[in-house]
N, C-alpha and C. Protein backbone atom coordinates (compact mmCIF):
# COMPACT_ATOMS: atom_id res chain seq x y z
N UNK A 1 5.31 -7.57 15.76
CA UNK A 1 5.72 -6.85 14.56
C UNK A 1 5.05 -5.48 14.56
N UNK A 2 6.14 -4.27 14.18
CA UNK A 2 5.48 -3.19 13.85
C UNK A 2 5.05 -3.10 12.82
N UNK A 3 3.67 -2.22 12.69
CA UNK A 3 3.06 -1.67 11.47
C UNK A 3 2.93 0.05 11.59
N UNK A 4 3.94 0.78 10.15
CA UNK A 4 3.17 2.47 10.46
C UNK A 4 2.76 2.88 9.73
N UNK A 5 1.85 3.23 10.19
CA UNK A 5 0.29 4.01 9.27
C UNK A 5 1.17 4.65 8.40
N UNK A 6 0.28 4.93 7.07
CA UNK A 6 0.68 5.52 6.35
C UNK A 6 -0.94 6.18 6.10
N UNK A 7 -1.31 7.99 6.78
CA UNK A 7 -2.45 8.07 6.43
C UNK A 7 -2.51 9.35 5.56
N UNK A 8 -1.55 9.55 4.40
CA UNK A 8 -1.79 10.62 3.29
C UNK A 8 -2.51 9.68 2.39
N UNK A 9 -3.93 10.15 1.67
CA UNK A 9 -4.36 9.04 0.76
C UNK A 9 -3.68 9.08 -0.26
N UNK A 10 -3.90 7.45 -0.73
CA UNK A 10 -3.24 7.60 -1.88
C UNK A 10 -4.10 6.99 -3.34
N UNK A 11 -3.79 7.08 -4.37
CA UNK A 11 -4.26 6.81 -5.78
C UNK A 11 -3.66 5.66 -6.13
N UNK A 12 -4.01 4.49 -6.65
CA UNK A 12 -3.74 3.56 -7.73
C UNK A 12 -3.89 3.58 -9.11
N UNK A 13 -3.02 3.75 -9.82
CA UNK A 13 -3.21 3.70 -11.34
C UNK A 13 -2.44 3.12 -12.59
N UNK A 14 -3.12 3.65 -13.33
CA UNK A 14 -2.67 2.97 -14.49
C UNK A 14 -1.87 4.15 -15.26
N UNK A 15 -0.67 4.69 -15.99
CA UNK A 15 -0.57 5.85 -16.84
C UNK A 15 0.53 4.72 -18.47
N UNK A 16 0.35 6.08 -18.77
CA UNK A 16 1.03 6.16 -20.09
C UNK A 16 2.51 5.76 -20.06
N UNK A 17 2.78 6.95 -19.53
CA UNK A 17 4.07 7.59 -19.45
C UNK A 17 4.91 8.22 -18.33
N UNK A 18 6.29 7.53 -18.01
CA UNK A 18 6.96 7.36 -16.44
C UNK A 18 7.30 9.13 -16.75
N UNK A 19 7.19 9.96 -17.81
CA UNK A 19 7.08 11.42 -17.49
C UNK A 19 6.55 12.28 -17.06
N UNK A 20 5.33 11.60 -16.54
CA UNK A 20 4.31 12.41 -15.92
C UNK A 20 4.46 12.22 -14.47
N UNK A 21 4.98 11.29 -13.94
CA UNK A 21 5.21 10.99 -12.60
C UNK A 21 5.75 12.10 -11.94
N UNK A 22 5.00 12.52 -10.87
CA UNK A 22 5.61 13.31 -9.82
C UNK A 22 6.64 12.89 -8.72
N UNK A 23 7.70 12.80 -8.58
CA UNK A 23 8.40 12.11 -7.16
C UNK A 23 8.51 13.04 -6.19
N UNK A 24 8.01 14.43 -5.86
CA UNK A 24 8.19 15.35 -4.87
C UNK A 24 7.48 14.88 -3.91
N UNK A 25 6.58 13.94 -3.56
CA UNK A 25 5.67 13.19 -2.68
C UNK A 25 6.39 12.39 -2.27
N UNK A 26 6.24 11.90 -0.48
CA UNK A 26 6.40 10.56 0.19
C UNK A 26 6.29 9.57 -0.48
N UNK A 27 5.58 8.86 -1.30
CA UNK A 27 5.70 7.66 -1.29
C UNK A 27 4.88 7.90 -2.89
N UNK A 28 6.06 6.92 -3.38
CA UNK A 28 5.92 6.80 -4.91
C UNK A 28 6.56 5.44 -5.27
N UNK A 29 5.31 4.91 -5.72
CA UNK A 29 5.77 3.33 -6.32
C UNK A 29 5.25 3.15 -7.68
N UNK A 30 6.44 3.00 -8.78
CA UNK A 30 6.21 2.44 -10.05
C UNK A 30 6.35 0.69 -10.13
N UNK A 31 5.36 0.43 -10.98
CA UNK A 31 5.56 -1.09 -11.53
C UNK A 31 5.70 -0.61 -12.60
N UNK A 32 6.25 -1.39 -13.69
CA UNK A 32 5.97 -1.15 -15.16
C UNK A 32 6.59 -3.29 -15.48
N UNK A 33 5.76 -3.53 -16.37
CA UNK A 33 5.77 -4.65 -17.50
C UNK A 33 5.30 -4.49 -18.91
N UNK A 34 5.54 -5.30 -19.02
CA UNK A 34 5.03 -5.22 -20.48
C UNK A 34 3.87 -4.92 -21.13
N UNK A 35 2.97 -4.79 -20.39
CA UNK A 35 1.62 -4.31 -20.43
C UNK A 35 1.31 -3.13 -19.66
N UNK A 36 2.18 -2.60 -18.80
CA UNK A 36 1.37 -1.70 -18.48
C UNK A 36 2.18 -1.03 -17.26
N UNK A 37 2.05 0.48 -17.01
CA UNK A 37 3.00 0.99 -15.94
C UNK A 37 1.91 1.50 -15.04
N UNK A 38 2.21 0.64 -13.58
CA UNK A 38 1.05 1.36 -12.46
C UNK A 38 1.63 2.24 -11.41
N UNK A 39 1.36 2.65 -11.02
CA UNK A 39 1.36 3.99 -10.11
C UNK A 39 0.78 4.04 -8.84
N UNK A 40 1.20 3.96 -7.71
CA UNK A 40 0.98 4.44 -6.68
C UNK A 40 1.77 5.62 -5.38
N UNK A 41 0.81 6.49 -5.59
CA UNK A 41 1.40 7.79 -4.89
C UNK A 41 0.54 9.13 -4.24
N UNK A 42 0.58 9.21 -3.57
CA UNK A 42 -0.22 10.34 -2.75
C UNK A 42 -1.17 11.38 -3.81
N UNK A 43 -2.42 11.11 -3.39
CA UNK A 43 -3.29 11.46 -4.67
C UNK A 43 -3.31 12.73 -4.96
N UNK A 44 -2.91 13.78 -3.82
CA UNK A 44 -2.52 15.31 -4.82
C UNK A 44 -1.27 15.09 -5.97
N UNK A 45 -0.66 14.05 -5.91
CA UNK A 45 0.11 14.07 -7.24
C UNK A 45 0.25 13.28 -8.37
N UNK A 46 -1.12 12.79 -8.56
CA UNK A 46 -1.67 12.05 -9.02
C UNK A 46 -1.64 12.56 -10.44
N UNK A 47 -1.27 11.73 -12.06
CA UNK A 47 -1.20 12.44 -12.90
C UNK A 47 -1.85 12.98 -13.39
N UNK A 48 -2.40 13.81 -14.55
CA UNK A 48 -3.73 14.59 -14.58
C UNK A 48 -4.29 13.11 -15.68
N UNK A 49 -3.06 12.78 -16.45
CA UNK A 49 -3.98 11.83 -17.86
C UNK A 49 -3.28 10.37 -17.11
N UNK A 50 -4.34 10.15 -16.25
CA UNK A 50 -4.13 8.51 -15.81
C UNK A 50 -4.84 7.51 -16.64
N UNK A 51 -5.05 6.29 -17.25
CA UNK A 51 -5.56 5.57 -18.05
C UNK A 51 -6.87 4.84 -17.69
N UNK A 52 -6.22 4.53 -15.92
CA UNK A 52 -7.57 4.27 -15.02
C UNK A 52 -6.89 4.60 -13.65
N UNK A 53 -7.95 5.06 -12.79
CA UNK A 53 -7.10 5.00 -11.63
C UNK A 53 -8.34 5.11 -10.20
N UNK A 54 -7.75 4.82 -9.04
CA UNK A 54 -8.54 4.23 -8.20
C UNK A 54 -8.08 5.05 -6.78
N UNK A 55 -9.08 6.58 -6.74
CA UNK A 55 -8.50 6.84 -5.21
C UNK A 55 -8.76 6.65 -3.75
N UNK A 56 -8.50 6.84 -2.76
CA UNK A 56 -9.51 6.47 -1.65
C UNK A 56 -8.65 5.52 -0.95
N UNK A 57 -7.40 5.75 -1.29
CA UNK A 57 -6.38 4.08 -0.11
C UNK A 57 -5.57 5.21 0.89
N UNK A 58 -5.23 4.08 2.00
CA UNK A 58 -4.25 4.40 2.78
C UNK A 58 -3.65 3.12 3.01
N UNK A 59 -3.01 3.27 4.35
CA UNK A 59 -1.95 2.05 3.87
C UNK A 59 -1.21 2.09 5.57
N UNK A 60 -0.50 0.87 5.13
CA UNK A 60 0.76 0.81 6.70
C UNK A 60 1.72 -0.36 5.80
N UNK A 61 3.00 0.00 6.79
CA UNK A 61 4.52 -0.79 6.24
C UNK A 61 4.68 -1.28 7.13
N UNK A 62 5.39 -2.23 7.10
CA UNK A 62 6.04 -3.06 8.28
C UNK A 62 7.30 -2.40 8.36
N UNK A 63 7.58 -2.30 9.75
CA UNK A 63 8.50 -1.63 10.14
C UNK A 63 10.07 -2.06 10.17
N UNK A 64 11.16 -1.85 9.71
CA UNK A 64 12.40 -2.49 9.31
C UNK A 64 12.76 -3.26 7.87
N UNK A 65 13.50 -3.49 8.38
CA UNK A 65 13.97 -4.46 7.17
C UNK A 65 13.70 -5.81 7.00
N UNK A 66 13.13 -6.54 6.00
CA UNK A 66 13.01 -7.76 6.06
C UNK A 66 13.57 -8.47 5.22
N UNK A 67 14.38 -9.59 5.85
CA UNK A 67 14.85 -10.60 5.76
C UNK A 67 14.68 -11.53 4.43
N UNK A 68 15.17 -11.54 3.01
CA UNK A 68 14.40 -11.98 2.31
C UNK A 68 14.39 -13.61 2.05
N UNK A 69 14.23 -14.36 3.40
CA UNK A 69 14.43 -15.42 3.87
C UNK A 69 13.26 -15.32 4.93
N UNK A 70 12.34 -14.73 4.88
CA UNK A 70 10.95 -14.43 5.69
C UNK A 70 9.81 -14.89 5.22
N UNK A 71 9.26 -15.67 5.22
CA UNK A 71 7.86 -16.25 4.84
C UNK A 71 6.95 -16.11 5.61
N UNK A 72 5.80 -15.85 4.66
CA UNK A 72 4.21 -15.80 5.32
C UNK A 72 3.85 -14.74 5.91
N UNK A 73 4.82 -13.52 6.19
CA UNK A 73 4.34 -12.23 7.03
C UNK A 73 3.38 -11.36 6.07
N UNK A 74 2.90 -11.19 4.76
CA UNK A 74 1.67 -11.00 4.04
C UNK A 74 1.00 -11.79 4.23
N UNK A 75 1.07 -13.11 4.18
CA UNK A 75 0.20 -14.06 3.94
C UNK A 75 -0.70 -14.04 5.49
N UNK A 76 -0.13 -13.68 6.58
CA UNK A 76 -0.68 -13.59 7.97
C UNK A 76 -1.56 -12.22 7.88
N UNK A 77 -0.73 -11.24 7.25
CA UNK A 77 -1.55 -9.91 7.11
C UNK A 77 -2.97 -10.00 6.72
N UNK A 78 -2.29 -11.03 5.15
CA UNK A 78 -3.53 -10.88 3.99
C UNK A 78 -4.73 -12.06 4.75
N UNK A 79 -4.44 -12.85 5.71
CA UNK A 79 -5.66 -13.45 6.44
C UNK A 79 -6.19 -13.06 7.26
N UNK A 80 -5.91 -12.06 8.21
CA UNK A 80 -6.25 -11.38 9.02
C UNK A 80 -7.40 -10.58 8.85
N UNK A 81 -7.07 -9.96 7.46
CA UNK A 81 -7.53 -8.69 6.73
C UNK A 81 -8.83 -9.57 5.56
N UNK A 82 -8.69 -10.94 5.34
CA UNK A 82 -9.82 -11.63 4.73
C UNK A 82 -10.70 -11.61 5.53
N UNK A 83 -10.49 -12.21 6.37
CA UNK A 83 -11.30 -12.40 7.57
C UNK A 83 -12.79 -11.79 8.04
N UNK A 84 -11.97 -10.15 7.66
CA UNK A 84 -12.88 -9.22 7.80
C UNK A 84 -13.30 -9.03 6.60
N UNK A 85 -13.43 -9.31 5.76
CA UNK A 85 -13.94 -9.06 4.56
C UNK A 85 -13.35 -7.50 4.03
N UNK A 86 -12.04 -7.19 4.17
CA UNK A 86 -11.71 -6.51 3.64
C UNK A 86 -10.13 -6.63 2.79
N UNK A 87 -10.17 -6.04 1.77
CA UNK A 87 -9.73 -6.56 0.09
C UNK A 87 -7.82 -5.59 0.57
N UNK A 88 -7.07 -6.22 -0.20
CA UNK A 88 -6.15 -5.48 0.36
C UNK A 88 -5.04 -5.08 -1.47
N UNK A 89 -4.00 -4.19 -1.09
CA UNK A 89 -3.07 -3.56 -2.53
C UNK A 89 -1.83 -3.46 -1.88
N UNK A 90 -0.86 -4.84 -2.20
CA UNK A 90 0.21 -4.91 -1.25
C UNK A 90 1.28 -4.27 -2.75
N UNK A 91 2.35 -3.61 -1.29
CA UNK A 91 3.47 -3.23 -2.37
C UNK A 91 4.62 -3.69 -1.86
N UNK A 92 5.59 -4.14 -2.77
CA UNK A 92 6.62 -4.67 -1.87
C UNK A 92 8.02 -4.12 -2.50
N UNK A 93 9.05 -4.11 -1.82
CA UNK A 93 10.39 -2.88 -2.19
C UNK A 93 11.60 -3.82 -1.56
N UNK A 94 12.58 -3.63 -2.13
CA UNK A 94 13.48 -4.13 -1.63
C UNK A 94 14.04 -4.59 0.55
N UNK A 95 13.18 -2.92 0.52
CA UNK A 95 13.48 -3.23 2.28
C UNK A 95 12.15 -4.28 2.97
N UNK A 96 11.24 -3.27 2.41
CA UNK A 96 9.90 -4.22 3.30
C UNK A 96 8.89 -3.98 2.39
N UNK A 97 7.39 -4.22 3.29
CA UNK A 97 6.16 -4.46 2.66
C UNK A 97 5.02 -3.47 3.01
N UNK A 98 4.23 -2.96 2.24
CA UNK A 98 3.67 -2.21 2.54
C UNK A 98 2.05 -2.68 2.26
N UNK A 99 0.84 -2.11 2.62
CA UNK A 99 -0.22 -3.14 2.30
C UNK A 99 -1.39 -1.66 2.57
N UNK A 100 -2.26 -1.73 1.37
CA UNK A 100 -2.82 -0.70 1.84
C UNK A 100 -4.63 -1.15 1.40
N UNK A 101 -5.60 -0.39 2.04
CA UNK A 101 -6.78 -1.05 2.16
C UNK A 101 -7.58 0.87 1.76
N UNK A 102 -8.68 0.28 1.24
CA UNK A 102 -9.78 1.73 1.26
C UNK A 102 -9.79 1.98 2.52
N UNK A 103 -10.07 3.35 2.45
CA UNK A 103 -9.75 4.05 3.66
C UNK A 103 -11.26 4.09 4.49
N UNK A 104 -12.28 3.76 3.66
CA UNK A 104 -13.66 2.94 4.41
C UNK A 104 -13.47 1.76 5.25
N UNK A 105 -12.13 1.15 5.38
CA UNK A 105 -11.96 -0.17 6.15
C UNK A 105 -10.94 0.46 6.72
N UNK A 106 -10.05 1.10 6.97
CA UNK A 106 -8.71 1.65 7.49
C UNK A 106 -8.98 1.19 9.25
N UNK A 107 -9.97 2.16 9.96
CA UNK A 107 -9.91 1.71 11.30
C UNK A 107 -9.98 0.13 11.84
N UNK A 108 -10.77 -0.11 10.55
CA UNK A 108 -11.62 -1.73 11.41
C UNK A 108 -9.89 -2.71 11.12
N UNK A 109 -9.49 -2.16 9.61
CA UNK A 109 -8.18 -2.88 9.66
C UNK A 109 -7.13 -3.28 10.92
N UNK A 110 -6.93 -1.56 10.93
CA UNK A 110 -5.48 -1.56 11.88
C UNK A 110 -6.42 -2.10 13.27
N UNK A 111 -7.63 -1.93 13.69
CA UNK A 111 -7.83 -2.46 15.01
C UNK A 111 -8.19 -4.39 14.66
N UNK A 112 -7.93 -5.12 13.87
CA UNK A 112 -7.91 -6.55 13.48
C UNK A 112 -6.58 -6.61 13.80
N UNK A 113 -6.07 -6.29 13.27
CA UNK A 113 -4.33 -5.88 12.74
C UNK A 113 -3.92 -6.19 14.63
N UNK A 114 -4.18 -4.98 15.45
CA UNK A 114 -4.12 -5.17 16.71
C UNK A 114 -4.43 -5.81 17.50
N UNK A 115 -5.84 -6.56 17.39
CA UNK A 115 -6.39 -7.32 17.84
C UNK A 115 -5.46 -8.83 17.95
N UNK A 116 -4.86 -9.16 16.65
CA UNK A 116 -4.14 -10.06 16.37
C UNK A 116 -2.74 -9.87 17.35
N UNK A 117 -2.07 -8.45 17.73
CA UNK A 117 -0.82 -8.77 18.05
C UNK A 117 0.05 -7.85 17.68
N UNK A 118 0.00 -7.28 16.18
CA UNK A 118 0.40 -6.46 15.95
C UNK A 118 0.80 -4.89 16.70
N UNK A 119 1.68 -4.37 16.67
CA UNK A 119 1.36 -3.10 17.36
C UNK A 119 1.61 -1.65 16.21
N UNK A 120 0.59 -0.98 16.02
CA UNK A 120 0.65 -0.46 15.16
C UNK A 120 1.00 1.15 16.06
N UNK A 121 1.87 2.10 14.86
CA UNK A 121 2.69 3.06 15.38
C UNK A 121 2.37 4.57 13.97
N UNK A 122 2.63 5.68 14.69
CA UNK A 122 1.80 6.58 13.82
C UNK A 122 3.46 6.99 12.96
């Protein structure tokens, strides 16, 4: 399985309001429920009035489309990545999965990640 880096950092957060969102950036992911709308997106566009927010991630996607008849391909990630004692912020989208770690664990990740099998791609 491919994995590609994703190494613009990015921000996790919490905001107010889906008006403040910037989408001129690569990679922009809203959740919103009933409690609360989170944010993840490349931290120069990060909103100025976030509620809480958490910077310092990068990240990698699995490459293609997946099958939504696919089991356990996080769950292999997310053990891999226990293993090492490092904590992971998965996002998931209609095509595929994306999984991103502090960027203080980023190398040791993707070389576990490899170690395992994976082949990771820039």
């Amino acid at each position: 399985m491919q994995l590609k880096k994703i190494i613009t950092p990015l921000t996790v957060c919490k905001i107010d309001n889906v008006k403040d969102i910037n989408f001129n950036g690569k990679f922009v992911f809203v959740g919103k429920t009933e409690t609360e709308i989170s944010l993840v997106c490349e931290t120069e566009y990060t909103p100025i009035n976030t509620i809480e927010r958490e910077d310092g991630w990068l990240g990698f996607g699995i490459v293609g489309q997946l099958d939504f008849s696919l089991i356990g391909i996080i769950a292999k990630i997310s053990d891999i990545l226990a293993k090492q004692n490092i904590g992971i912020f998965v996002i998931s989208t209609y095509d595929t999965d994306y999984v991103l770690v502090k960027s203080q664990n980023y190398d040791k990740a993707l070389k576990s990640l490899e170690t395992a099998g994976y082949q990771i791609i820039d």
